[in-house]
C-alpha atoms as a PDB file:
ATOM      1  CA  UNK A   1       7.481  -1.232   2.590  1.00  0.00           C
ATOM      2  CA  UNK A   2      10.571   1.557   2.550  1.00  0.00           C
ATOM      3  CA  UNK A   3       7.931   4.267   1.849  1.00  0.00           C
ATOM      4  CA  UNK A   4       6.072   2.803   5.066  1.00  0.00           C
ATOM      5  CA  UNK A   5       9.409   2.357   7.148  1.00  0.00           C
ATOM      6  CA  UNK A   6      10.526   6.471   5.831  1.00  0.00           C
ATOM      7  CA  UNK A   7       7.164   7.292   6.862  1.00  0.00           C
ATOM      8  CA  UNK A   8       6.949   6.278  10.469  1.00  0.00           C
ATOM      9  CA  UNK A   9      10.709   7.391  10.856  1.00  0.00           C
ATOM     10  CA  UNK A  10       9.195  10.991   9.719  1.00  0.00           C
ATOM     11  CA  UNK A  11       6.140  10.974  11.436  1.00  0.00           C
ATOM     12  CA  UNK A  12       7.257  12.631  14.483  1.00  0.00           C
ATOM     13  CA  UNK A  13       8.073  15.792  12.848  1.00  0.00           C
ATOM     14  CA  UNK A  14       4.926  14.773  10.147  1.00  0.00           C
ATOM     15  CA  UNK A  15       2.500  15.186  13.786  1.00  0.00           C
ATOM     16  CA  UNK A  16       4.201  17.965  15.273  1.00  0.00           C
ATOM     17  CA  UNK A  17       2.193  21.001  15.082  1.00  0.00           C
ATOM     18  CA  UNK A  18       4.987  23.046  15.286  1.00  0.00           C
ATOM     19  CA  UNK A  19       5.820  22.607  11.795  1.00  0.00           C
ATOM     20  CA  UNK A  20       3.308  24.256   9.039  1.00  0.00           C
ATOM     21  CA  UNK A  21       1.230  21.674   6.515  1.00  0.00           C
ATOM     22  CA  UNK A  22       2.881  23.543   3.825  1.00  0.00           C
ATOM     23  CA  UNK A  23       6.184  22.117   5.329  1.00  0.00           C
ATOM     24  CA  UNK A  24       4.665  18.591   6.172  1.00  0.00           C
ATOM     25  CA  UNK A  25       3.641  18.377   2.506  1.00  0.00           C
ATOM     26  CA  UNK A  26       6.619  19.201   0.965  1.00  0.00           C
ATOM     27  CA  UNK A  27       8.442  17.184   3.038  1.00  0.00           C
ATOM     28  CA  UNK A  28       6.153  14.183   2.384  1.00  0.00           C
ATOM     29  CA  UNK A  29       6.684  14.846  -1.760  1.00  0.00           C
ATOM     30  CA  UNK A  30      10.154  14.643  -1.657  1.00  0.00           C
ATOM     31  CA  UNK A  31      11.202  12.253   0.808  1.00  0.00           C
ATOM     32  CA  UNK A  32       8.275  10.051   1.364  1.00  0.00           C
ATOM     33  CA  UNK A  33       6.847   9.993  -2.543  1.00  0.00           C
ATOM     34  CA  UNK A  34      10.305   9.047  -3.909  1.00  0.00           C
ATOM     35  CA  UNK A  35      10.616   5.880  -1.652  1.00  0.00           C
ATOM     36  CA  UNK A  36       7.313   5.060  -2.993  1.00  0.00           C
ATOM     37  CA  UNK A  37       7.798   5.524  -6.303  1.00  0.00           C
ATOM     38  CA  UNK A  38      11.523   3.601  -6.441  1.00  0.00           C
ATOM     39  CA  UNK A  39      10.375  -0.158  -6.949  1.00  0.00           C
ATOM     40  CA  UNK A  40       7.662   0.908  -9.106  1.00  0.00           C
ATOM     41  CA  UNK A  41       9.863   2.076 -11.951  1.00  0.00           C
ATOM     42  CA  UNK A  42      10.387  -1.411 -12.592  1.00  0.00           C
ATOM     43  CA  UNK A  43       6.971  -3.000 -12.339  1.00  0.00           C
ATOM     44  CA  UNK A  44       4.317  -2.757 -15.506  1.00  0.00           C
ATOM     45  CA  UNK A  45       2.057   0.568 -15.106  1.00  0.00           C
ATOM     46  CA  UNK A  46      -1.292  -0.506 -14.371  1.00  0.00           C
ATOM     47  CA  UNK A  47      -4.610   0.082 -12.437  1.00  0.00           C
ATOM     48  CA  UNK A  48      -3.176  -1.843  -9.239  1.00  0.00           C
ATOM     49  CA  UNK A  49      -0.362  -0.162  -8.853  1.00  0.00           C
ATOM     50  CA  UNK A  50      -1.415   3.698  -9.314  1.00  0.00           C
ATOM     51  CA  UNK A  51      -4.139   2.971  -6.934  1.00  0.00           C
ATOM     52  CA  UNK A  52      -1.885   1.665  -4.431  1.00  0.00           C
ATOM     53  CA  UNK A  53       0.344   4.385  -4.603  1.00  0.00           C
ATOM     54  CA  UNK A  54      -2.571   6.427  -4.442  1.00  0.00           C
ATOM     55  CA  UNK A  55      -3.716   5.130  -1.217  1.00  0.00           C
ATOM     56  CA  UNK A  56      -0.441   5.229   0.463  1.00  0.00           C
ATOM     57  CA  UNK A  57      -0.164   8.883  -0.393  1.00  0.00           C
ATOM     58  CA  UNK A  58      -3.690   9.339   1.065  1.00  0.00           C
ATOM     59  CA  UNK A  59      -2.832   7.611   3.969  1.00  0.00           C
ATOM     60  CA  UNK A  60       0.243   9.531   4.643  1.00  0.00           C
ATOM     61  CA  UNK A  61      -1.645  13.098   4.007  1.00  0.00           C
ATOM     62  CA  UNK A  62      -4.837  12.054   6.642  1.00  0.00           C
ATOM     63  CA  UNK A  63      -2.797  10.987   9.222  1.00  0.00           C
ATOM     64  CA  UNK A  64      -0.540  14.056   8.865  1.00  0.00           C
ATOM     65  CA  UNK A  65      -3.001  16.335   9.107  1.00  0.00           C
ATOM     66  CA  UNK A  66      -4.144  14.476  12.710  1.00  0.00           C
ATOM     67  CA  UNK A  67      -6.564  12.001  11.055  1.00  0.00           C
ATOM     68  CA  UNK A  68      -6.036   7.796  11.936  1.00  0.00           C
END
């Protein structure tokens, strides 16, 4: 939920076309990925979870690069 909330408070400059994909990405790996990654230190690695975080980070690259 924080990874969605840093997402849509970055997605502004994440749709501008102003700003390079080189920039978008690296801005999405280090302020987007972290907030993602935060509460799963603590759960138990499995399946579920890397897929989840998997699909969030897909999510967050299509719709940066001007997909839905």
């Amino acid at each position: 939920m924080n990874a969605n909330g840093a997402y849509y408070a970055l997605r502004p400059l994440l749709k501008s076309q102003s700003v390079l994909r080189v920039g978008k990405v690296k801005i999405c790996k280090t302020l987007v990925r972290p907030m993602a990654t935060y509460r799963a230190e603590s759960w138990t690695p499995n399946k579920d979870v890397a897929k989840q975080l998997a699909t969030f980070e897909r999510k967050v690259l299509r719709r940066m690069s001007g997909g839905n």
